[in-house]
C-alpha atoms as a PDB file:
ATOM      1  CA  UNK A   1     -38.096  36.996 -14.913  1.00  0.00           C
ATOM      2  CA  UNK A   2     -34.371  35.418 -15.811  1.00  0.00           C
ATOM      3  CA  UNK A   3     -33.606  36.000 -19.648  1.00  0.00           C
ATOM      4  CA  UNK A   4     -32.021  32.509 -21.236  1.00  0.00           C
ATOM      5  CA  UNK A   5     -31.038  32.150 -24.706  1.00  0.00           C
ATOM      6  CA  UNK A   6     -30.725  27.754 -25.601  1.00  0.00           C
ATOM      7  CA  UNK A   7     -28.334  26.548 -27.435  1.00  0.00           C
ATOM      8  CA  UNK A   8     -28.375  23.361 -29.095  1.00  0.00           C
ATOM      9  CA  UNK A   9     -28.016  22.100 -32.945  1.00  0.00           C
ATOM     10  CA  UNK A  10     -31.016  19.666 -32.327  1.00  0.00           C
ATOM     11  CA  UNK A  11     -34.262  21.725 -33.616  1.00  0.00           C
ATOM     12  CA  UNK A  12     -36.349  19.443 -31.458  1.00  0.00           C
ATOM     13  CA  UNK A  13     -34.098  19.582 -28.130  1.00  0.00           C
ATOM     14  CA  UNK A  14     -33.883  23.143 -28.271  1.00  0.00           C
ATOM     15  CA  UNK A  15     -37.398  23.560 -28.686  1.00  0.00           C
ATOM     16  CA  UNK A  16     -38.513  21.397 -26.282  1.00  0.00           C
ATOM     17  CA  UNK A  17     -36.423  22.964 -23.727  1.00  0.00           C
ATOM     18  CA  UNK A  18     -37.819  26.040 -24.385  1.00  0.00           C
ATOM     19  CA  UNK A  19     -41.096  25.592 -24.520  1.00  0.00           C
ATOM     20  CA  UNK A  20     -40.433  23.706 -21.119  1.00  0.00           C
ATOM     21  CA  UNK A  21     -38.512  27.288 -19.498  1.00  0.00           C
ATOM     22  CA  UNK A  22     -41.360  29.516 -20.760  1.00  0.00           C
ATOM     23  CA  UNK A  23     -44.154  26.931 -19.208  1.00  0.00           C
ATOM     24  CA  UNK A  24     -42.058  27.305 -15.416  1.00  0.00           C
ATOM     25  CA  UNK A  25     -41.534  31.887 -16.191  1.00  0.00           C
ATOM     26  CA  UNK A  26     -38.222  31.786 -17.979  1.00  0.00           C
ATOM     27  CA  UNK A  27     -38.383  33.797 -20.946  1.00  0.00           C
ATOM     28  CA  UNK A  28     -35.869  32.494 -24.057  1.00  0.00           C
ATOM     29  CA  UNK A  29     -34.961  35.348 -25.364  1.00  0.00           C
ATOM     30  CA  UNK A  30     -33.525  33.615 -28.359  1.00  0.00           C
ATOM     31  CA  UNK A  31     -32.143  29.872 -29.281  1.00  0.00           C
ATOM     32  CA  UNK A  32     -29.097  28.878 -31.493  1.00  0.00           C
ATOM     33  CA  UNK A  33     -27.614  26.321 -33.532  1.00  0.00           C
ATOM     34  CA  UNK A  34     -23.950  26.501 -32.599  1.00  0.00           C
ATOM     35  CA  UNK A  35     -21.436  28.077 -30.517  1.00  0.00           C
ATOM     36  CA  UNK A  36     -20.888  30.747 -33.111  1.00  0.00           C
ATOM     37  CA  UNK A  37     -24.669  31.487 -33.506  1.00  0.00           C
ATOM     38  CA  UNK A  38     -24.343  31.643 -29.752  1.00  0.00           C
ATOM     39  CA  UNK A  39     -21.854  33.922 -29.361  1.00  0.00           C
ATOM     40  CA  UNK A  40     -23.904  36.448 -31.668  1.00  0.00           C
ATOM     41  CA  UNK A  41     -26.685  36.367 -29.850  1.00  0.00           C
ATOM     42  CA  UNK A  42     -25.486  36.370 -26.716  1.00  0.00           C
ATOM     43  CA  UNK A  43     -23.793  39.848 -27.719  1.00  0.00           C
ATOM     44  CA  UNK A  44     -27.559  40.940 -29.117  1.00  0.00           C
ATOM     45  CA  UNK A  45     -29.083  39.833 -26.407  1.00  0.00           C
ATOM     46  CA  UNK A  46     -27.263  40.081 -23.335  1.00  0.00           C
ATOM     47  CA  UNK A  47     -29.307  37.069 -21.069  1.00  0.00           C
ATOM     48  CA  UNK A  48     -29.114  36.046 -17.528  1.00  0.00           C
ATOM     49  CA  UNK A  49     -28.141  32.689 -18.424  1.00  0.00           C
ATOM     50  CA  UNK A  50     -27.269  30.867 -21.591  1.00  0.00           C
ATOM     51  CA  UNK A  51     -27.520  27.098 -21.710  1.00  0.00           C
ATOM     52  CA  UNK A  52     -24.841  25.507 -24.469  1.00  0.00           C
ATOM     53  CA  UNK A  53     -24.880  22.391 -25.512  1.00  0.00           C
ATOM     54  CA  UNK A  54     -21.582  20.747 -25.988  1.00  0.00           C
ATOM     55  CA  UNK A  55     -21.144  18.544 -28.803  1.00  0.00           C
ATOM     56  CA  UNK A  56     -22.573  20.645 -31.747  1.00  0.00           C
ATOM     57  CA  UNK A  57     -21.082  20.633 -35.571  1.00  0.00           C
ATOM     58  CA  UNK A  58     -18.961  23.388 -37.172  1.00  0.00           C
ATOM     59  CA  UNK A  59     -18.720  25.283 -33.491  1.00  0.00           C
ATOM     60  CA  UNK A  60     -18.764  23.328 -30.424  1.00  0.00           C
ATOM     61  CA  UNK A  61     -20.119  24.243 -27.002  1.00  0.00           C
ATOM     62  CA  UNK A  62     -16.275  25.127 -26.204  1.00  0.00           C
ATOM     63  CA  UNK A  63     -16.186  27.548 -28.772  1.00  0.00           C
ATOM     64  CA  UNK A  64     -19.113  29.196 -26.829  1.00  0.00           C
ATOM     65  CA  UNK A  65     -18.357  29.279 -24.011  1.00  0.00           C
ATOM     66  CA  UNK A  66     -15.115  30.885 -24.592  1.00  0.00           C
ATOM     67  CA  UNK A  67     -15.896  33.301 -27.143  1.00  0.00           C
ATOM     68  CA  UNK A  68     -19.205  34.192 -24.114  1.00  0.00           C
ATOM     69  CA  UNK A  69     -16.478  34.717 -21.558  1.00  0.00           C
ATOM     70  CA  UNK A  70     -13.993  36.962 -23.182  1.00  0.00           C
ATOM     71  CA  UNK A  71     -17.348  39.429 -23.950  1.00  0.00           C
ATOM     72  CA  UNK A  72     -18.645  39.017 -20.005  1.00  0.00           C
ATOM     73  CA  UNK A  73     -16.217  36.777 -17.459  1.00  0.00           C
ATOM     74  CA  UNK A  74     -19.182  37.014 -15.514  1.00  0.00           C
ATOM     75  CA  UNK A  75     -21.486  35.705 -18.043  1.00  0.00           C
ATOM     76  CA  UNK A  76     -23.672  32.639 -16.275  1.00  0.00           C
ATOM     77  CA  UNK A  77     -23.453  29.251 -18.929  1.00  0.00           C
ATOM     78  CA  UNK A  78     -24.976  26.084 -17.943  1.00  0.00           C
ATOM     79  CA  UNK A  79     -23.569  23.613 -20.007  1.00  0.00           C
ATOM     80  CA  UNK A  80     -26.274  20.723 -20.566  1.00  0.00           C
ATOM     81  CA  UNK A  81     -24.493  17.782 -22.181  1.00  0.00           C
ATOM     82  CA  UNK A  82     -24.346  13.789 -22.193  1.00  0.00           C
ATOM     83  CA  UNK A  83     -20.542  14.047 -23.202  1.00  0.00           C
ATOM     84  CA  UNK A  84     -19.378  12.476 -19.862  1.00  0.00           C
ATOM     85  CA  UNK A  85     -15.555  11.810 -21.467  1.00  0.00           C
ATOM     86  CA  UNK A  86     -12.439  11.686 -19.813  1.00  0.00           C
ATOM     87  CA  UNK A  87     -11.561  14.690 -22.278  1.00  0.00           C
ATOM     88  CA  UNK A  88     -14.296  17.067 -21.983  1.00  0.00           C
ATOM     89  CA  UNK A  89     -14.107  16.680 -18.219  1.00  0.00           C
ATOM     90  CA  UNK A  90     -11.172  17.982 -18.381  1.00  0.00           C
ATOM     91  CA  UNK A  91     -11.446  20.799 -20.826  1.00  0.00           C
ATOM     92  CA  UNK A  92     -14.168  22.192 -18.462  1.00  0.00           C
ATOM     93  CA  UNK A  93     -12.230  21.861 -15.269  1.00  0.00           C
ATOM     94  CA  UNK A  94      -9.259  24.149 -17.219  1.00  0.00           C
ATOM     95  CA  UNK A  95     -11.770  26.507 -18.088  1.00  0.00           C
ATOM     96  CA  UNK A  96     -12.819  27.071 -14.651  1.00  0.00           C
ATOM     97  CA  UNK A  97     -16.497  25.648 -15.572  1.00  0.00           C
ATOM     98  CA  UNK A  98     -18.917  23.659 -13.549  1.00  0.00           C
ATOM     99  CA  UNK A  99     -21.899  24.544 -14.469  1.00  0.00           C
ATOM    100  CA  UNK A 100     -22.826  21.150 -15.600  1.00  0.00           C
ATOM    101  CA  UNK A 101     -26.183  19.378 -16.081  1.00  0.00           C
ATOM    102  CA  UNK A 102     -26.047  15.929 -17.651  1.00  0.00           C
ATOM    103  CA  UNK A 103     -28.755  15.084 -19.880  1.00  0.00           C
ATOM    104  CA  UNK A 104     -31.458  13.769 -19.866  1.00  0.00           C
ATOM    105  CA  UNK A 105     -31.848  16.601 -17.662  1.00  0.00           C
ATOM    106  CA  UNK A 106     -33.733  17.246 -14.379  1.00  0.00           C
ATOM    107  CA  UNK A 107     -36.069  20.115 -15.266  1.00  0.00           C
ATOM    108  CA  UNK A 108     -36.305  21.429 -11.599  1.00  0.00           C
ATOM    109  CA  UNK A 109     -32.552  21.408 -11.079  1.00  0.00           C
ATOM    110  CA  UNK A 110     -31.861  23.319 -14.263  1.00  0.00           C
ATOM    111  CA  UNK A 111     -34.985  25.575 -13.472  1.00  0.00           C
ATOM    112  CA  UNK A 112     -33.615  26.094  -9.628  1.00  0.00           C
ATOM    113  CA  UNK A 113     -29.520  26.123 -11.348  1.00  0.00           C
ATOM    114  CA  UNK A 114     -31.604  29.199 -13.893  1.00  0.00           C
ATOM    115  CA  UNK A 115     -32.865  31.064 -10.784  1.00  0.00           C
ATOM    116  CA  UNK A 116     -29.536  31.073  -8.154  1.00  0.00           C
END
């Protein structure tokens, strides 16, 4: 069973997505607020995958998945976002990422994106 922790600043969003990954056999082993929140519990909890939000107050989805990568390169972030801009486009691309799901999201993609 992959481990996830969700990571979103909307209580709603992130609970609905997890209550959605436990129904299809993905246990969330924890969910957070921010990039910063993420970044602690990633290093508590050590998951398969984490899936970051982007646009987040305080500490963004960058923040995340920056501070995640400099703990594990090889740490597996799906970042589920509807920022489509230009800017964060390209933010991504210099960070090497694209993991990217675009909300609203396709549950089965993200489930079969979880278990590759």
């Amino acid at each position: 069973m992959k481990r996830v922790i969700v990571v979103d600043d909307d209580e709603d969003s992130r609970d609905a997505l997890s209550d959605i990954l436990e129904f299809k056999g993905i246990e969330v082993v924890a969910k957070a607020i921010d990039g910063y929140d993420a970044v602690q519990k990633f290093s508590k909890y050590l998951p398969d995958v984490v899936l970051m939000d982007m646009m987040m107050p305080r500490y963004d989805g960058f923040y995340g998945l920056q501070n995640i990568k400099n703990i594990d390169p090889n740490a597996k972030i799906i970042i589920i976002t509807a920022d489509q801009t230009e800017e964060t486009r390209t933010k991504l691309k210099k960070m090497k990422h694209d993991l990217i799901l675009l909300k609203p999201i396709n549950v089965e993609n993200l489930v079969k994106m979880i278990n590759e």
